[in-house]
N, C-alpha and C. Protein backbone atom coordinates (compact mmCIF):
# COMPACT_ATOMS: atom_id res chain seq x y z
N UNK A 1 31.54 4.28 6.02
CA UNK A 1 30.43 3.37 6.15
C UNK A 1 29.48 3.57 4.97
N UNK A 2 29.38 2.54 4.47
CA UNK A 2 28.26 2.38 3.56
C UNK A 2 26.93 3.34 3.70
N UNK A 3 25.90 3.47 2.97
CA UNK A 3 24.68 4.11 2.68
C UNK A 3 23.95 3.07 2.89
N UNK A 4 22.46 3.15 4.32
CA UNK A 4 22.14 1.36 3.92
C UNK A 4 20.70 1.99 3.32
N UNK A 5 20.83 1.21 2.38
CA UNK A 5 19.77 1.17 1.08
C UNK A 5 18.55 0.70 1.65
N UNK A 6 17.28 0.56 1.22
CA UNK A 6 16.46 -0.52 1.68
C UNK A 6 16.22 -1.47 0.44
N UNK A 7 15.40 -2.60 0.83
CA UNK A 7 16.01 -3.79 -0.15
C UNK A 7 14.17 -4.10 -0.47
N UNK A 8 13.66 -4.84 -1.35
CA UNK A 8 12.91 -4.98 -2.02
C UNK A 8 12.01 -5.05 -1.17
N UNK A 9 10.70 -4.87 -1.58
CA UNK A 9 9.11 -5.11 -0.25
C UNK A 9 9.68 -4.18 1.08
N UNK A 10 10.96 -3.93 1.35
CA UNK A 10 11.26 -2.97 2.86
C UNK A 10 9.97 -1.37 2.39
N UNK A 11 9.66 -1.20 3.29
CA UNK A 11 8.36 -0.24 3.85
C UNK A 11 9.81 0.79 3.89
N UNK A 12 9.47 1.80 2.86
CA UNK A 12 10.12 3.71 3.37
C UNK A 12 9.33 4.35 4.00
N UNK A 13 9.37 4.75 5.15
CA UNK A 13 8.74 5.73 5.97
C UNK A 13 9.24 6.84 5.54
N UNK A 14 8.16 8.12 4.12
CA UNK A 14 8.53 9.26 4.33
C UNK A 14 8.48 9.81 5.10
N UNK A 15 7.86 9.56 6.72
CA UNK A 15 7.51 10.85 7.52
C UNK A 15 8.80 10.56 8.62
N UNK A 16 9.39 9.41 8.31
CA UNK A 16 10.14 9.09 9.72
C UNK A 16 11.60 10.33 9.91
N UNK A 17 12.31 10.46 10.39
CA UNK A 17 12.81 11.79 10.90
C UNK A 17 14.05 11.28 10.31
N UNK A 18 15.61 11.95 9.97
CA UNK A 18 17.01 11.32 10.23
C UNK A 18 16.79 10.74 10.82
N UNK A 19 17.01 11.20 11.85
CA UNK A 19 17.44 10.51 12.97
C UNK A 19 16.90 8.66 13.16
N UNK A 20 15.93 8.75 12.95
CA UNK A 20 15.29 7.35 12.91
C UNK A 20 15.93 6.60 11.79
N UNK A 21 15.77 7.52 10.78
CA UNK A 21 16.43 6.67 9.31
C UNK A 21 17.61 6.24 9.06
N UNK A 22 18.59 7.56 10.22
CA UNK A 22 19.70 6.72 10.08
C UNK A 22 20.37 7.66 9.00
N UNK A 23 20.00 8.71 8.67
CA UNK A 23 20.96 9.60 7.24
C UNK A 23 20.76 10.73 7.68
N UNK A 24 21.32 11.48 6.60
CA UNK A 24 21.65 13.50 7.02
C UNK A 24 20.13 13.56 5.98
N UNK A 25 19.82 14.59 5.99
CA UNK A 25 18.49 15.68 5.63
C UNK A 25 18.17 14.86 4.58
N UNK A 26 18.83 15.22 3.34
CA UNK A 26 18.43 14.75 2.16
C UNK A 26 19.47 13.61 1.87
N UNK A 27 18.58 12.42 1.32
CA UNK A 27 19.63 10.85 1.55
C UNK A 27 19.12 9.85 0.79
N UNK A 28 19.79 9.01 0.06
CA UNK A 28 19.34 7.77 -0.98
C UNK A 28 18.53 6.82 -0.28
N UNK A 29 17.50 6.82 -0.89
CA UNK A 29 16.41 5.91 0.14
C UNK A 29 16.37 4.09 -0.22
N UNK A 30 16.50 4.44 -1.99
CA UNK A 30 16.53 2.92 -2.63
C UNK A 30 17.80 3.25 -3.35
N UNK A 31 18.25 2.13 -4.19
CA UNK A 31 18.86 1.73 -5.04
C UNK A 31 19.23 0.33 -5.69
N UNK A 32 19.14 0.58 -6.66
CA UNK A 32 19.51 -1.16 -6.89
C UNK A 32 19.74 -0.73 -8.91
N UNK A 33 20.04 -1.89 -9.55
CA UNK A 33 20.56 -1.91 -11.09
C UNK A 33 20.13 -1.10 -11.82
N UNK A 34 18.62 -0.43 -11.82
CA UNK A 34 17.93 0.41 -12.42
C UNK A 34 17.28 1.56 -12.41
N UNK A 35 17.40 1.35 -10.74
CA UNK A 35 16.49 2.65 -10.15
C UNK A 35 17.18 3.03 -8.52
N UNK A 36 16.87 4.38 -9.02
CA UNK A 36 17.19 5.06 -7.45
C UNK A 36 16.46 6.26 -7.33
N UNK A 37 15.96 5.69 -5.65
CA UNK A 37 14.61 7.09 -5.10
C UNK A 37 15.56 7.69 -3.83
N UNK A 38 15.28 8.98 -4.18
CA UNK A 38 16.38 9.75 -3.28
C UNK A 38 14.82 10.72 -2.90
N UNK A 39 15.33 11.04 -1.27
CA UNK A 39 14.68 12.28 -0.92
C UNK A 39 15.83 13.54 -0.41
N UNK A 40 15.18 14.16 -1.23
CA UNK A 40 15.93 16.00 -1.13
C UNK A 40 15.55 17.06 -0.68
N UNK A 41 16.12 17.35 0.18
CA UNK A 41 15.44 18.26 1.40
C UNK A 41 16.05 19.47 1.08
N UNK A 42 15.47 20.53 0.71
CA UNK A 42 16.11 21.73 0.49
C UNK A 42 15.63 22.92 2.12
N UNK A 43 16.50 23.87 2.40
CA UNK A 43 15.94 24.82 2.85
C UNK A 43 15.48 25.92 2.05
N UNK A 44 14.40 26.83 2.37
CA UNK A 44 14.02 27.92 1.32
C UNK A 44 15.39 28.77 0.71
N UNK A 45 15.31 28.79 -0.30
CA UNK A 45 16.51 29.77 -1.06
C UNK A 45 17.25 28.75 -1.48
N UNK A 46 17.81 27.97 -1.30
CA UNK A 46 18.65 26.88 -1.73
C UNK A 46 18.49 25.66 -2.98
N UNK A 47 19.05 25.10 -4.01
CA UNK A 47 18.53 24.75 -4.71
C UNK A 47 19.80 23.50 -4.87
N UNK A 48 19.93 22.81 -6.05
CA UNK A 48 20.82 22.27 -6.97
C UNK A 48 20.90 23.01 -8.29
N UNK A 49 22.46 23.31 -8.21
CA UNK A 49 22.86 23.91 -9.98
C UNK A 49 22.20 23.21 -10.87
N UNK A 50 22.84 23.65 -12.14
CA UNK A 50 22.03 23.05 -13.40
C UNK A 50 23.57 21.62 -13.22
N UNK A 51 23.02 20.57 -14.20
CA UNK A 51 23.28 19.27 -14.24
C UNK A 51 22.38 18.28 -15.12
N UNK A 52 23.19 17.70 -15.53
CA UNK A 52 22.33 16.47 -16.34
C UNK A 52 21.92 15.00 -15.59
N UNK A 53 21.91 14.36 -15.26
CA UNK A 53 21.53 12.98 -15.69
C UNK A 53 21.25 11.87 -16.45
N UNK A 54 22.13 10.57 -16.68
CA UNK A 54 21.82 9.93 -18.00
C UNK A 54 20.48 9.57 -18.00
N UNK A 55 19.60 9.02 -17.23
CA UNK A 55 18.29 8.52 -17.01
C UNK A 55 16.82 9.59 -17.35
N UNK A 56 15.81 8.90 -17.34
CA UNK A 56 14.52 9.86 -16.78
C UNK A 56 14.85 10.00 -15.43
N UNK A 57 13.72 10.92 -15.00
CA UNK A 57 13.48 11.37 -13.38
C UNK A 57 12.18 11.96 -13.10
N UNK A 58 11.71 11.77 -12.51
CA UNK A 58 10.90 12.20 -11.97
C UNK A 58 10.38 12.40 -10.37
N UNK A 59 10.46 14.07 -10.19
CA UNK A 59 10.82 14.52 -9.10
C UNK A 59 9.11 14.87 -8.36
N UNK A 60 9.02 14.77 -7.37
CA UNK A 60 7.39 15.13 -6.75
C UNK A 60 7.58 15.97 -5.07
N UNK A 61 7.26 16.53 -5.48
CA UNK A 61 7.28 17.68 -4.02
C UNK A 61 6.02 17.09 -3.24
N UNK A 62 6.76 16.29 -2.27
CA UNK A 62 6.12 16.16 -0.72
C UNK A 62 5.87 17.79 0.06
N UNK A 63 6.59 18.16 0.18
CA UNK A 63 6.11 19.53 1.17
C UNK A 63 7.00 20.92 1.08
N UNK A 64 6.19 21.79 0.90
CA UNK A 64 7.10 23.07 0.23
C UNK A 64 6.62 23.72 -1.18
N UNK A 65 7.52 24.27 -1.60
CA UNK A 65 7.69 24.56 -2.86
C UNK A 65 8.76 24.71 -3.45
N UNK A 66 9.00 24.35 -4.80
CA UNK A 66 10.23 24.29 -5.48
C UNK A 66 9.89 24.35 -7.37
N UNK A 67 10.54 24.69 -7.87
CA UNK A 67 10.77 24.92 -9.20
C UNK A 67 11.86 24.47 -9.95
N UNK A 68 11.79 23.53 -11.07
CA UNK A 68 12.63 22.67 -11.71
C UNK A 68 12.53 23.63 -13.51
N UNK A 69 13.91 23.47 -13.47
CA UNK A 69 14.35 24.79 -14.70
C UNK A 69 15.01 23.98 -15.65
N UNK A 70 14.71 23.93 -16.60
CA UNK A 70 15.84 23.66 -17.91
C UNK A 70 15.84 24.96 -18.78
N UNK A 71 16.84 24.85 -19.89
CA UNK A 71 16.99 25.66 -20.85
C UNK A 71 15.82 26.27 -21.13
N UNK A 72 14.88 25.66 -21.61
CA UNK A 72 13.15 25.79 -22.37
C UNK A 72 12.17 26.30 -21.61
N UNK A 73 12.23 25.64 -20.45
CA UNK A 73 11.29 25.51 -19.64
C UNK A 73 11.44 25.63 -18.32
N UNK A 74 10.50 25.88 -17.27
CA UNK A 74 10.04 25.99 -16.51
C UNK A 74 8.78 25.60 -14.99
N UNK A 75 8.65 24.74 -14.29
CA UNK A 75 7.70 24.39 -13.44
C UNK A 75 7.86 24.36 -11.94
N UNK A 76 6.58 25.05 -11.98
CA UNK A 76 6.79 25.08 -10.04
C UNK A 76 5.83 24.55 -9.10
N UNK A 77 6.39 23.26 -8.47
CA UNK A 77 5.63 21.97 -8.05
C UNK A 77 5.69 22.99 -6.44
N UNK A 78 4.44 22.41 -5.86
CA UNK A 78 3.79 22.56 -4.60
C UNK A 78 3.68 20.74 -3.79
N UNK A 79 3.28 20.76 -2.93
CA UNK A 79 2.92 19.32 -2.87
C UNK A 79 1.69 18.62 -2.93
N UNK A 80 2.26 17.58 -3.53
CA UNK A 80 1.27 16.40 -4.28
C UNK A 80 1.20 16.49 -5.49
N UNK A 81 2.37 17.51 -5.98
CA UNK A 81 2.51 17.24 -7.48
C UNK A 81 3.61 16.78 -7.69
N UNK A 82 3.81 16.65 -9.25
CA UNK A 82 5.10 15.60 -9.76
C UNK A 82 5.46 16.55 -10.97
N UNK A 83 6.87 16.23 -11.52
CA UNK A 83 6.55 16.31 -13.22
C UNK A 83 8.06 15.31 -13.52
N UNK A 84 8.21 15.45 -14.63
CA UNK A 84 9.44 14.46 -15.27
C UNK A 84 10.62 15.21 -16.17
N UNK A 85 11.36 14.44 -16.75
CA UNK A 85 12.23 14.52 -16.78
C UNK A 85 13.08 14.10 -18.10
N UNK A 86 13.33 13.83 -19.21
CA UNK A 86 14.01 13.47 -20.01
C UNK A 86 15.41 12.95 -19.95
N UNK A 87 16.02 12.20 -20.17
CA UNK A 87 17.49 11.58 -19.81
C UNK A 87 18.41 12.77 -20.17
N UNK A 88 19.59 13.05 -19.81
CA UNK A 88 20.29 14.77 -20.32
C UNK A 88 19.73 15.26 -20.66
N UNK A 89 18.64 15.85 -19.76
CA UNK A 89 18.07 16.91 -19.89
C UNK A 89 18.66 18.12 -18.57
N UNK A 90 19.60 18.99 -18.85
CA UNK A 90 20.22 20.27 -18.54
C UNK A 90 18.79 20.70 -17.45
N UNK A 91 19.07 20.82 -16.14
CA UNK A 91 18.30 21.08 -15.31
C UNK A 91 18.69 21.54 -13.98
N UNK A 92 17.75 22.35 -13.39
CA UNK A 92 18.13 22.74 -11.87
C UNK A 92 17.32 23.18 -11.07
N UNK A 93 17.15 22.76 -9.60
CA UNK A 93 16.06 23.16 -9.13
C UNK A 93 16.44 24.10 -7.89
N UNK A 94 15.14 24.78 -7.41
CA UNK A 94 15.45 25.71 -6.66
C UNK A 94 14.10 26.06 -5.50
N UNK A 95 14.43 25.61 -4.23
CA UNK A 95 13.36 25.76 -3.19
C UNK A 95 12.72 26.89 -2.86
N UNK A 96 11.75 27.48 -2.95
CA UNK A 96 10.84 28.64 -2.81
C UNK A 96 10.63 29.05 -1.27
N UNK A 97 10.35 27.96 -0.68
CA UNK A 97 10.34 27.96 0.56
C UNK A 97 10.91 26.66 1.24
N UNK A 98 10.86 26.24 2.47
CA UNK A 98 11.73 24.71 2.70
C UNK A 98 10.65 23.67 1.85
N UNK A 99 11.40 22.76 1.38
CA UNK A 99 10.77 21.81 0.69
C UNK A 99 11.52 20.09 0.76
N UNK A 100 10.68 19.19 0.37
CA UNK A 100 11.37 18.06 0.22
C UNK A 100 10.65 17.78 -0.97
N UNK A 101 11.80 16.75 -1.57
CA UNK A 101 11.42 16.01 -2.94
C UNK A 101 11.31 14.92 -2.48
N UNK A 102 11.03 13.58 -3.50
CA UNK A 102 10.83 12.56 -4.19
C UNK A 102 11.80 12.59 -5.59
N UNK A 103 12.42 12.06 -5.62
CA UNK A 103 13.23 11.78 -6.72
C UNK A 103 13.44 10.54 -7.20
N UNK A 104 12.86 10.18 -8.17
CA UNK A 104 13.08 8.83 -9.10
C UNK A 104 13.74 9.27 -10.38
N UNK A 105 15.46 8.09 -10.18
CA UNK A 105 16.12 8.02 -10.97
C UNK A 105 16.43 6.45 -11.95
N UNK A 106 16.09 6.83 -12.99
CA UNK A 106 16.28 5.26 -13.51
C UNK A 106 17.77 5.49 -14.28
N UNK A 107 18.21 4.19 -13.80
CA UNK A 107 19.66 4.33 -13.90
C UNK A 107 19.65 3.93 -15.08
N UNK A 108 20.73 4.64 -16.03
CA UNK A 108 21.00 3.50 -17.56
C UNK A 108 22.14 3.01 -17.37
């Protein structure tokens, strides 16, 4: 079965539960030709390896803490912060404690 996306002007309820939404923990919220907003639910200790992406991104911690790593650099978002992202830019993040993201991907 398909992933059901929501479609233009549709209202995302970040606070609404799976279960309501209809997906597992962390799940593609939009998508469409250019852009895709994913929320990523980590438990504490748990992260995503390093990985690229062709696009920008820009990731924002709703609740928790987490830290986004490249080669160079380093940042560790709390919530209500954001930071970005460069297109292949070599990256990986890693939850401090349980956390959820915001993830905006612009597709190329």
């Amino acid at each position: 079965m398909a992933l059901k996306h929501a479609q233009p002007l549709d209202v995302i309820d970040l606070h609404a539960t799976d279960e309501e939404r209809g997906t597992s923990s962390s799940s593609s919220l939009l998508k469409t030709e250019h852009l895709q907003l994913m929320q990523l639910v980590l438990p504490a200790g748990h992260g995503l390896p390093e990985h690229r992406l062709p696009g920008e991104i820009m990731i924002q911690c709703l609740a928790g803490e987490a830290s986004v790593t490249t080669p160079n650099a380093s940042c560790r978002l709390v919530a209500g912060q954001l930071t970005t992202l460069p297109g292949n830019e070599l990256h990986s993040v890693h939850a401090h404690c349980d956390a959820t993201l915001l993830v905006t991907l612009l597709r190329v």
